[in-house]
Protein backbone atom coordinates (compact mmCIF):
# COMPACT_ATOMS: atom_id res chain seq x y z
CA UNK A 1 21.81 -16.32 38.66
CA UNK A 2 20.67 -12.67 38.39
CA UNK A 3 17.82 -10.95 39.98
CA UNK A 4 17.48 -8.63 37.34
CA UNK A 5 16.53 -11.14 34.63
CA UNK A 6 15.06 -14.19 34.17
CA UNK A 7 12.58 -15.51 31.86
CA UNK A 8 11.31 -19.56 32.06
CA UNK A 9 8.46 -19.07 30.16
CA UNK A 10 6.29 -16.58 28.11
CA UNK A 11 3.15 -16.17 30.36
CA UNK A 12 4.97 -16.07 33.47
CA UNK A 13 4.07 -12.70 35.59
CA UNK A 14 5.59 -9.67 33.72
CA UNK A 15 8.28 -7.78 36.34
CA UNK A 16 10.40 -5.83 34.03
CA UNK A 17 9.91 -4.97 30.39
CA UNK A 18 11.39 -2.55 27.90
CA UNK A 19 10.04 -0.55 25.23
CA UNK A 20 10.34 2.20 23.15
CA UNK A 21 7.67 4.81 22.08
CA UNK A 22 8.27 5.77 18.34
CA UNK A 23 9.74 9.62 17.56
CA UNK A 24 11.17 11.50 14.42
CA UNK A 25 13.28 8.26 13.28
CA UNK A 26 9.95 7.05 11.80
CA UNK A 27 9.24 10.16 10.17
CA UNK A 28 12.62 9.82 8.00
CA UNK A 29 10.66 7.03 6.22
CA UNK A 30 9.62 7.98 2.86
CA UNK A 31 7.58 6.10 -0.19
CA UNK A 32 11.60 5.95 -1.85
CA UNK A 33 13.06 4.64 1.03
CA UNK A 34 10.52 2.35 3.14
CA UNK A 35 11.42 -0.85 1.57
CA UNK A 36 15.02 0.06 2.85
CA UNK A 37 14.06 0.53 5.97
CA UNK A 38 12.12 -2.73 6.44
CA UNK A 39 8.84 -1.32 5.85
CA UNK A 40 5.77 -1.41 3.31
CA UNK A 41 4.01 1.97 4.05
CA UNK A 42 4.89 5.21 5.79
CA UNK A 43 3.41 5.84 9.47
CA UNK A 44 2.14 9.08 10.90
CA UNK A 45 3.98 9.66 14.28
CA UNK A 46 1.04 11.24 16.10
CA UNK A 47 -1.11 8.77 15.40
CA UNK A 48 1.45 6.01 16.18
CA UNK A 49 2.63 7.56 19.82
CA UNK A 50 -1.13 7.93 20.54
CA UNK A 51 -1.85 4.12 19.87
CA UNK A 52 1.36 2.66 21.58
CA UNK A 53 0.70 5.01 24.52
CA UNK A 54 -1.93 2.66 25.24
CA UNK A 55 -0.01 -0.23 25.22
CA UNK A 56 2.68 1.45 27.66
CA UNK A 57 0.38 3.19 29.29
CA UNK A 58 -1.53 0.06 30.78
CA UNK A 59 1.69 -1.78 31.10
CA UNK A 60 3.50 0.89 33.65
CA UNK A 61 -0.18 -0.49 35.82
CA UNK A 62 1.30 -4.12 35.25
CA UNK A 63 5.53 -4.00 35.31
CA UNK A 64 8.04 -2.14 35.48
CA UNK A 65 8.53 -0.48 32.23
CA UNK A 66 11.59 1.52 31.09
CA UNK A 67 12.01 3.34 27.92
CA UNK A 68 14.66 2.42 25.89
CA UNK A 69 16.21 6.31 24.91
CA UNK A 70 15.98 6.67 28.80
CA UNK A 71 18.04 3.96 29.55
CA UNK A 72 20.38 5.13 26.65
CA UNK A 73 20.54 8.70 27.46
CA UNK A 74 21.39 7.57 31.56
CA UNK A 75 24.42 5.65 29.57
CA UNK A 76 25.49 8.75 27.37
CA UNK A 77 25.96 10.54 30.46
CA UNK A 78 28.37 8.38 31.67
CA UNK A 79 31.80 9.84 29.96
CA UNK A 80 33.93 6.39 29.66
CA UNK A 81 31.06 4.14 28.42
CA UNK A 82 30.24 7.09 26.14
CA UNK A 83 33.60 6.84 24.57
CA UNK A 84 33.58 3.09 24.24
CA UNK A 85 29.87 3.17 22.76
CA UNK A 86 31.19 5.58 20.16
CA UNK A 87 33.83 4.27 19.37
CA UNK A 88 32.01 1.06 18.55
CA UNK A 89 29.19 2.97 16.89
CA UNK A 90 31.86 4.17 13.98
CA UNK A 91 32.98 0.80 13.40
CA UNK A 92 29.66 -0.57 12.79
CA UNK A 93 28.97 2.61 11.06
CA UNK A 94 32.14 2.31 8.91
CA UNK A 95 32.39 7.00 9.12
CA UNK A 96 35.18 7.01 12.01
CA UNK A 97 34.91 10.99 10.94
CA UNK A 98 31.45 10.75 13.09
CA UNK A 99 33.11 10.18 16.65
CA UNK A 100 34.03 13.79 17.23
CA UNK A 101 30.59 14.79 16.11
CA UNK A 102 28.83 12.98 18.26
CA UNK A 103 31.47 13.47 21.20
CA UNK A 104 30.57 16.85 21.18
CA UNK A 105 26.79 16.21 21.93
CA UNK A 106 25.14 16.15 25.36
CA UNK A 107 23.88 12.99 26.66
CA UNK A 108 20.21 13.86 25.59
CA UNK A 109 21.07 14.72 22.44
CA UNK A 110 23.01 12.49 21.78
CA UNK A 111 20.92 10.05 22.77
CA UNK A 112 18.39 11.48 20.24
CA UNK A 113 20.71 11.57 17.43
CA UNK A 114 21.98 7.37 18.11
CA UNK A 115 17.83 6.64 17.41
CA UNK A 116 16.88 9.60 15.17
CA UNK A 117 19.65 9.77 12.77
CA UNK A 118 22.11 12.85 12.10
CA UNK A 119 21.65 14.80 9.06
CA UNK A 120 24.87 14.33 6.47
CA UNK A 121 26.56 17.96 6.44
CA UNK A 122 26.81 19.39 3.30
CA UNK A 123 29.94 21.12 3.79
CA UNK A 124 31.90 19.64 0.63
CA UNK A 125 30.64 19.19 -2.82
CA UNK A 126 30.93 14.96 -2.04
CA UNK A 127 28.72 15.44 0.56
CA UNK A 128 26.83 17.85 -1.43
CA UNK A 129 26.11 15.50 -3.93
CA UNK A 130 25.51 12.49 -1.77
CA UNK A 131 21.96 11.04 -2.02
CA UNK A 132 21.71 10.15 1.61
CA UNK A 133 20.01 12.49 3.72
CA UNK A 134 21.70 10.96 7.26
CA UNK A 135 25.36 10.40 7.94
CA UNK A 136 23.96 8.23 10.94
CA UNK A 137 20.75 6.52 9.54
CA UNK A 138 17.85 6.85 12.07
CA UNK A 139 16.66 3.45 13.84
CA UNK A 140 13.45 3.39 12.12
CA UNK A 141 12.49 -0.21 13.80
CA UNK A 142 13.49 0.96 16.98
CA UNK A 143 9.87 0.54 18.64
CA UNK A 144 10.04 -2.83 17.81
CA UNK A 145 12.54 -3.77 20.71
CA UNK A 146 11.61 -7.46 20.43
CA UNK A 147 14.01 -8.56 18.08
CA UNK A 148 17.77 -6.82 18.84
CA UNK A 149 17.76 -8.79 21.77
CA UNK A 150 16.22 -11.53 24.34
CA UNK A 151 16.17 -13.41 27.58
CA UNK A 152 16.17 -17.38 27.20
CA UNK A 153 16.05 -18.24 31.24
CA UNK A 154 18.89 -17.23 32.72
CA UNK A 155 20.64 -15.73 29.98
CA UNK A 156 20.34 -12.69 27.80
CA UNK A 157 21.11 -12.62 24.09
CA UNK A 158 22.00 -9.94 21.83
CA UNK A 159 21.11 -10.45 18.53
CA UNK A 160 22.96 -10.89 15.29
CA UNK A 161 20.06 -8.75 12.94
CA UNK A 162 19.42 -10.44 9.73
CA UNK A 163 19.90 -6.43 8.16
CA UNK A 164 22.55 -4.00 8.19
CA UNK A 165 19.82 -1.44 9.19
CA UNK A 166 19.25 -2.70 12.43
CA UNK A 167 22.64 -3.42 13.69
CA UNK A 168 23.10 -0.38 15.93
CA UNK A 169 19.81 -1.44 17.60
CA UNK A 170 21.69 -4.76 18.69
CA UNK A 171 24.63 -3.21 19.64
CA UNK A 172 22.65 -0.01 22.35
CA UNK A 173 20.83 -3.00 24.16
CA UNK A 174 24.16 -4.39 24.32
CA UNK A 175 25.60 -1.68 26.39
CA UNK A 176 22.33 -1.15 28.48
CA UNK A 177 22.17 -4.72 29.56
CA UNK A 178 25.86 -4.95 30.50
CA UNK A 179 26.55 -1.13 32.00
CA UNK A 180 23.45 0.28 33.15
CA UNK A 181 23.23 -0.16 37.11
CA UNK A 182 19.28 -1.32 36.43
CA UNK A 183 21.11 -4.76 34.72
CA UNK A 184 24.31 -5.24 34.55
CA UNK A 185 24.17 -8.11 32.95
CA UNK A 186 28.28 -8.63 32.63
CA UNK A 187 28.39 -12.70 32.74
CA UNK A 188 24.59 -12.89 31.60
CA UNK A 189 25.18 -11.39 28.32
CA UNK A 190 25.94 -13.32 25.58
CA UNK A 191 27.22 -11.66 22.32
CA UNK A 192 26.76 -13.12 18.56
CA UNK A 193 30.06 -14.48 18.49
CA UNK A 194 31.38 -16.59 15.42
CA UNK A 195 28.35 -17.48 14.24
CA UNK A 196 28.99 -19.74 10.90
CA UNK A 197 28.42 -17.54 7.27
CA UNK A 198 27.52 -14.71 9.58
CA UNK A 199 24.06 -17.24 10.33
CA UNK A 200 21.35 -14.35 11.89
CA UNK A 201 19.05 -15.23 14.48
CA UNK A 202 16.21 -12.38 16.18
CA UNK A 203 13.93 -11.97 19.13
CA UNK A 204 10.70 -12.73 17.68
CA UNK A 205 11.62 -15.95 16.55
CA UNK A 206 11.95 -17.32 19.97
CA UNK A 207 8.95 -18.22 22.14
CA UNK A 208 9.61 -19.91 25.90
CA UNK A 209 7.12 -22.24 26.35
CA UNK A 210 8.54 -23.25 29.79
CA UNK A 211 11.57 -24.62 31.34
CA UNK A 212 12.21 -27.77 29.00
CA UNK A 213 10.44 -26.56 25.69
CA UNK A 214 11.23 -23.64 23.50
CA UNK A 215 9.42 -22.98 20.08
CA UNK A 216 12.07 -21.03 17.35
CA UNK A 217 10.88 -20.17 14.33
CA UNK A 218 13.72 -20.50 11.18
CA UNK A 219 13.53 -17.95 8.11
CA UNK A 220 14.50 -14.74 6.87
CA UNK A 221 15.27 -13.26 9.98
CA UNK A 222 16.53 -15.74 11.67
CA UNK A 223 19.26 -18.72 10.20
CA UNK A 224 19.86 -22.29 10.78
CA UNK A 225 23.43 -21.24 11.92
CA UNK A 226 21.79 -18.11 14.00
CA UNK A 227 19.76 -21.17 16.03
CA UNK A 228 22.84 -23.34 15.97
CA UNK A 229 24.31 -21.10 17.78
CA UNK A 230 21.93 -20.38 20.15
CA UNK A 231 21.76 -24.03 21.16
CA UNK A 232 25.59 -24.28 21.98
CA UNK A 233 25.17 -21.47 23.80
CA UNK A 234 22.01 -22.53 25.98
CA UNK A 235 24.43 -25.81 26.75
CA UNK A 236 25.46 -23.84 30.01
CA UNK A 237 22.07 -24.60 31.14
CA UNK A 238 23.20 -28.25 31.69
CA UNK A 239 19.30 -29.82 31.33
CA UNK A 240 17.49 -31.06 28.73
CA UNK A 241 15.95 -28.67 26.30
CA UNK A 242 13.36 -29.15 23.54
CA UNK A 243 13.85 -26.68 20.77
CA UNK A 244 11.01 -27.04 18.49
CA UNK A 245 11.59 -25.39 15.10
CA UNK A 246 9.39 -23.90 12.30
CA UNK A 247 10.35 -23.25 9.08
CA UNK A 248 8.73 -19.87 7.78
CA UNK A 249 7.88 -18.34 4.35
CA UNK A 250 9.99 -15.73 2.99
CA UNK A 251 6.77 -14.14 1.81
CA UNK A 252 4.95 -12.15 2.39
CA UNK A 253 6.53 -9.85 4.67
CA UNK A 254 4.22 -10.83 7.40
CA UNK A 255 5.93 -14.12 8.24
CA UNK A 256 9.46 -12.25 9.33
CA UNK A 257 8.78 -14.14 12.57
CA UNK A 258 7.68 -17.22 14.57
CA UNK A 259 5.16 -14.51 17.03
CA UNK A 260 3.73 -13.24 13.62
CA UNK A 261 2.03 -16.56 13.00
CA UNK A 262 2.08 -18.03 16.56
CA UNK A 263 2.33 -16.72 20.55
CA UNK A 264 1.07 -18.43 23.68
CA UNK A 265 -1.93 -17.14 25.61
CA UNK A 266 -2.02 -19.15 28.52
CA UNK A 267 0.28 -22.48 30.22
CA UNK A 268 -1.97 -24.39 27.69
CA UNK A 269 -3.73 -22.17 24.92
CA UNK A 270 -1.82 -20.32 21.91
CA UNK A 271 -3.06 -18.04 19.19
CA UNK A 272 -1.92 -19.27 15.47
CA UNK A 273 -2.14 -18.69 11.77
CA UNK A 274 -3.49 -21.97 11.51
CA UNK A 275 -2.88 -22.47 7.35
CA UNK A 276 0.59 -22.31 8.02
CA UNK A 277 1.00 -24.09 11.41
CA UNK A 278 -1.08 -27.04 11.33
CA UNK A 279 -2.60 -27.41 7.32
CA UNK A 280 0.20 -29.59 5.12
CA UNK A 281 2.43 -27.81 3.52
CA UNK A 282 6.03 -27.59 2.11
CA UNK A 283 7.36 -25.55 5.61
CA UNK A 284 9.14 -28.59 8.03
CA UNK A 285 8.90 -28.37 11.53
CA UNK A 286 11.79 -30.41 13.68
CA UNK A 287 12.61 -31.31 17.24
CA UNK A 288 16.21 -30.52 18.31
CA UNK A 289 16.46 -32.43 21.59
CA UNK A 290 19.71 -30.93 24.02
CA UNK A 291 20.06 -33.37 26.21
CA UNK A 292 21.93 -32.73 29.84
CA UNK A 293 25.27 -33.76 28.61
CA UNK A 294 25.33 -31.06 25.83
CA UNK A 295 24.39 -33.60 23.10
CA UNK A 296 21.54 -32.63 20.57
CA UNK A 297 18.86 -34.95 18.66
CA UNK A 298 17.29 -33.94 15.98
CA UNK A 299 14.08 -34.97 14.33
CA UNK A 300 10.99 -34.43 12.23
CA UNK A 301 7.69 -33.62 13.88
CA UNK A 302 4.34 -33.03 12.84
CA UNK A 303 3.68 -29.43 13.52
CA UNK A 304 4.61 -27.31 16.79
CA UNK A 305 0.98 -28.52 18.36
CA UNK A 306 1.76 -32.04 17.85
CA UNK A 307 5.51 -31.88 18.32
CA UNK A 308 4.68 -30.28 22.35
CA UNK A 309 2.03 -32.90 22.30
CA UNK A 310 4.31 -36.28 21.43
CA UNK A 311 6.24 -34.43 24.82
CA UNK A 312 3.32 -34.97 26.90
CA UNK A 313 1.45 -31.19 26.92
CA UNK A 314 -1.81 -30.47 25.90
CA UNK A 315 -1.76 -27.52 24.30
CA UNK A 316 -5.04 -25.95 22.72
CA UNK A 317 -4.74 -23.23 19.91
CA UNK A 318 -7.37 -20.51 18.37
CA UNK A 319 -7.00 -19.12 15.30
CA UNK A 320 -6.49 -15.88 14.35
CA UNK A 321 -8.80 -14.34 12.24
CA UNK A 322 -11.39 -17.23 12.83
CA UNK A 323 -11.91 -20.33 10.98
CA UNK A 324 -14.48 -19.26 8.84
CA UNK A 325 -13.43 -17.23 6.33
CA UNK A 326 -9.47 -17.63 4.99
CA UNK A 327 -9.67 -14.07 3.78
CA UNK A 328 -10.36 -12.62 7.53
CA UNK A 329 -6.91 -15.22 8.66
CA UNK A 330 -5.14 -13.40 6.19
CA UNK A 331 -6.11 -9.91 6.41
CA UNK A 332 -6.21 -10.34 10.57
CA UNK A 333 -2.44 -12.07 10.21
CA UNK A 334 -1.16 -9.31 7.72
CA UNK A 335 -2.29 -6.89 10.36
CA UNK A 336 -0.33 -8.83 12.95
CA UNK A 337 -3.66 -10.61 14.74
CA UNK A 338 -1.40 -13.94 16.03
CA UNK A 339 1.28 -11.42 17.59
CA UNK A 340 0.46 -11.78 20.97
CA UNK A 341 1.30 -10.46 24.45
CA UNK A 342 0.64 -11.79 27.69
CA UNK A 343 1.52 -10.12 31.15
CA UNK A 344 0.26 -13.27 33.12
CA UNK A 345 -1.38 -16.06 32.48
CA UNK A 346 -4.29 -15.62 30.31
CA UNK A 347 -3.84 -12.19 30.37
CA UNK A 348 -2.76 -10.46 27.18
CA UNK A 349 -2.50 -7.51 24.58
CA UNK A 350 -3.61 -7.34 21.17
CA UNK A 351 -5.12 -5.07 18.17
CA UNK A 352 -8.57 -3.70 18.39
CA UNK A 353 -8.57 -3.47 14.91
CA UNK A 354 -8.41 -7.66 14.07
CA UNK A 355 -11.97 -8.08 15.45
CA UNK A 356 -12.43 -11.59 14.12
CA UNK A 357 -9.95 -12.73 16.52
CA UNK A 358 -11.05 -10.83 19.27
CA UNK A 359 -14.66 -12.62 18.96
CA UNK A 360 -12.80 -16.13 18.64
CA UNK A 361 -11.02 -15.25 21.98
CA UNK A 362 -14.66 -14.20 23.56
CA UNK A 363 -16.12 -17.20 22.97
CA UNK A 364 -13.37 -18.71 24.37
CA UNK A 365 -13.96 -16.97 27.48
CA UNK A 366 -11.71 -14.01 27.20
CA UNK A 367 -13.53 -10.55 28.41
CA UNK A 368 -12.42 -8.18 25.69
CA UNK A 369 -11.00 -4.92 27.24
CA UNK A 370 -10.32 -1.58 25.75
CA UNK A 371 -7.02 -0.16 26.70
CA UNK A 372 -8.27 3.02 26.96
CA UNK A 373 -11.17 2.22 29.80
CA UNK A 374 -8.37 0.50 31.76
CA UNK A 375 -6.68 4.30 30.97
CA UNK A 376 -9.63 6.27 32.22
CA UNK A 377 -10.37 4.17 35.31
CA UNK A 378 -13.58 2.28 34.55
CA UNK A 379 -12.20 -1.08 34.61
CA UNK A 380 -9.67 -2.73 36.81
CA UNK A 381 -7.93 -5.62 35.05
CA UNK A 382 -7.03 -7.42 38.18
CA UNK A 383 -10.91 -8.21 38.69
CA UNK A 384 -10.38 -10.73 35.72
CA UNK A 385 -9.08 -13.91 35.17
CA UNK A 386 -9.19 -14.49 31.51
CA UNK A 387 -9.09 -10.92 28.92
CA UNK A 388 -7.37 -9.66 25.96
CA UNK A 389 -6.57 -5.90 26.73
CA UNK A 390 -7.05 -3.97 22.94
CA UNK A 391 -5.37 -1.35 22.11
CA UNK A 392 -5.69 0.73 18.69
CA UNK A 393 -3.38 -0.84 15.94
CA UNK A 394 -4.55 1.58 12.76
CA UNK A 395 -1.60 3.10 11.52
CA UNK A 396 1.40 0.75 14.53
CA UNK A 397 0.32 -2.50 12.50
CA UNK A 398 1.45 -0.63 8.80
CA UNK A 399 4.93 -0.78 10.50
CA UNK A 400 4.90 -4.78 10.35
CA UNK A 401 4.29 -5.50 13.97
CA UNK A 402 1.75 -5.95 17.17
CA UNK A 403 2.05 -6.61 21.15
CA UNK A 404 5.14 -8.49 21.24
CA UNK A 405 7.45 -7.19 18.44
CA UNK A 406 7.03 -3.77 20.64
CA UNK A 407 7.86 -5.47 23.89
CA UNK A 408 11.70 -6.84 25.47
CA UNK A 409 10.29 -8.65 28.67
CA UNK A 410 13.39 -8.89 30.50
CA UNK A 411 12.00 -10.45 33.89
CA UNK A 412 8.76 -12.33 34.44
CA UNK A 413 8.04 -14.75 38.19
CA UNK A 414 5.89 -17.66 38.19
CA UNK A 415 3.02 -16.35 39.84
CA UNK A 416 2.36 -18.95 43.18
């Protein structure tokens, strides 16, 4: 077991988390390209590194935060990883004429260049009439270090992305977790591997509900083969596992993910999209039961409520958006309302902006708190038991994601 990791469920205390705050790679995205690039609208940076500073902001107060290009450029520095990283950055690339390029850049800069792209040189007339504006594409989703990788209790996985776009995202966590001295996650890590008609599977499809349950959600992000996988490979845990699955929509665009449409709040509460998770519809929902000896059950349950219910937990939901109005659950789940994330239990970040949600969540006792008075000093969050810390999601939740897609928890405690 490793000190540096470890995550047994998803309200635990936060100890160590990763994120990234967005730069020039979003400002590549353009009205031609965005679909391309995973996205439905164009951001403005400003505005977006003002909002998520209030995320990170409040969560250097909470955890230990680290920023992901810091991490990388610490790595770039290093002369042997550097060649190994870049040689493996070609490959995926499929432009071996790239390495010498970037060999020749200093670790910040290069750094820069692995998350913002590198302009195509238009030093011969087929480059000169190439379309593409980037010999190395920028990482556009980069903020949203959620999904290239994840900790499942003792282990750390490293995704296989469902696009080609986001591959090199996957692949720089890699090489963080194992070589960075702040990890060094050598026997921890576990690489997609053989995975059946190259099956995907990504971080915000996987919730930890605690030590014996774990809610996945199954769609266009992440396979049947991607969670087959996963399950062989969480065999090493020798206990018995519930993995409950949810089928999701592959529209709209706001389903990509199990934590769009449903995260935990507390041991016993979660936040939902609660047309999709508990009204009937066509989307299944099924047990898969790994038992101690490595053998797996599978079966058809209910809903995810139910299904941790017929396991003997009683777990509460809210909805997002409110139950009154099905216009304010979509419009509030579009704008990623359900995505979640907690620091402790009961404790947890979220959108000013889906205000229906936020006066669900009062009622239910939660003290709604700005990010930015936590910022200035006129609140202290540890005074509370219950809140929802809001932070301002205008132009971050046009890039398809909230809390949790912009936060890699990498060690959380159980708070005594």
């Amino acid at each position: 077991m490793n000190a540096n990791i470890g995550v047994f469920s998803e309200i635990d205390e936060l100890k160590k988390v990763i994120v990234h705050t967005p730069g020039p790679e979003i400002e590549s995205i353009t009205p031609e390209n965005a679909h391309k690039a995973l996205y439905s609208d164009i951001l403005n940076l400003s505005m977006a590194k003002n909002e998520h500073g209030q995320l990170t902001t409040v969560l250097k107060m909470i955890a230990q935060t680290y920023e992901f290009r810091d991490l990388l450029t610490d790595l770039c520095g290093r002369e042997e990883i550097k060649k190994k990283l870049l040689q493996d950055i070609v490959l995926i690339e499929k432009n071996p004429s790239l390495y010498d390029r970037l060999m020749g850049l200093s670790a910040g800069n290069l750094s820069a260049a692995l998350i913002e792209g590198l302009p195509l040189e238009k030093s011969s007339l087929t480059n000169f009439l190439n379309e593409n504006r980037f010999a190395l594409t920028p990482l556009n989703n980069a903020f949203f270090t959620r999904d290239a990788a994840f900790c499942l209790y003792n282990s750390l996985f490293i995704s296989n992305m469902a696009t080609k776009v986001r591959a090199r995202e996957a692949r720089l966590l890699e090489y963080i977790f194992i070589h960075h001295p702040e990890f060094e996650l050598h026997n921890e890590t576990i690489l997609p591997n053989n995975i059946p008609n190259n099956g995907s599977f990504e971080g915000g499809d996987f919730i930890v509900f605690n030590e014996n349950v774990l809610f996945v959600g199954m769609g266009k992000r992440t396979s049947s083969e991607g969670i087959d996988f996963v399950v062989d490979a969480l065999k090493k845990e020798k206990r018995e596992i519930h993995i409950i699955v949810q089928e999701l929509p592959d529209k709209p665009e706001s389903f990509i993910h199990l934590d769009m449409v449903f995260t935990l709040l507390d041991r016993d509460l979660a936040l939902i999209y609660e047309p999709l998770i508990l009204r009937s519809n066509k989307y299944q929902t099924f047990n898969m039961h790994l038992k101690g000896n490595g053998n797996v059950h599978i079966q058809s349950v209910p809903n995810l409520v139910e299904a941790v219910r017929l396991l003997g937990y009683d777990l509460k939901w809210v909805a997002c958006g409110g139950l009154q109005s099905l216009t304010n659950q979509e419009r509030e789940q579009w704008h990623s309302g359900a995505n979640s994330f907690a620091w402790a239990p009961g404790k947890f970040f979220g959108y000013s902006r889906n205000v229906y949600t936020a006066e669900v969540l009062s009622k239910e006792g939660y003290e709604i708190i700005p990010a930015m008075d936590i910022i200035k000093g006129t609140i202290n969050i540890s005074a509370y038991k219950k809140c929802m810390v809001t932070f301002d999601g205008a132009e971050l939740a046009r890039g398809g994601g909230g809390a949790r897609c912009m936060t890699l928890p990498v060690k959380r405690v159980l708070k005594a």
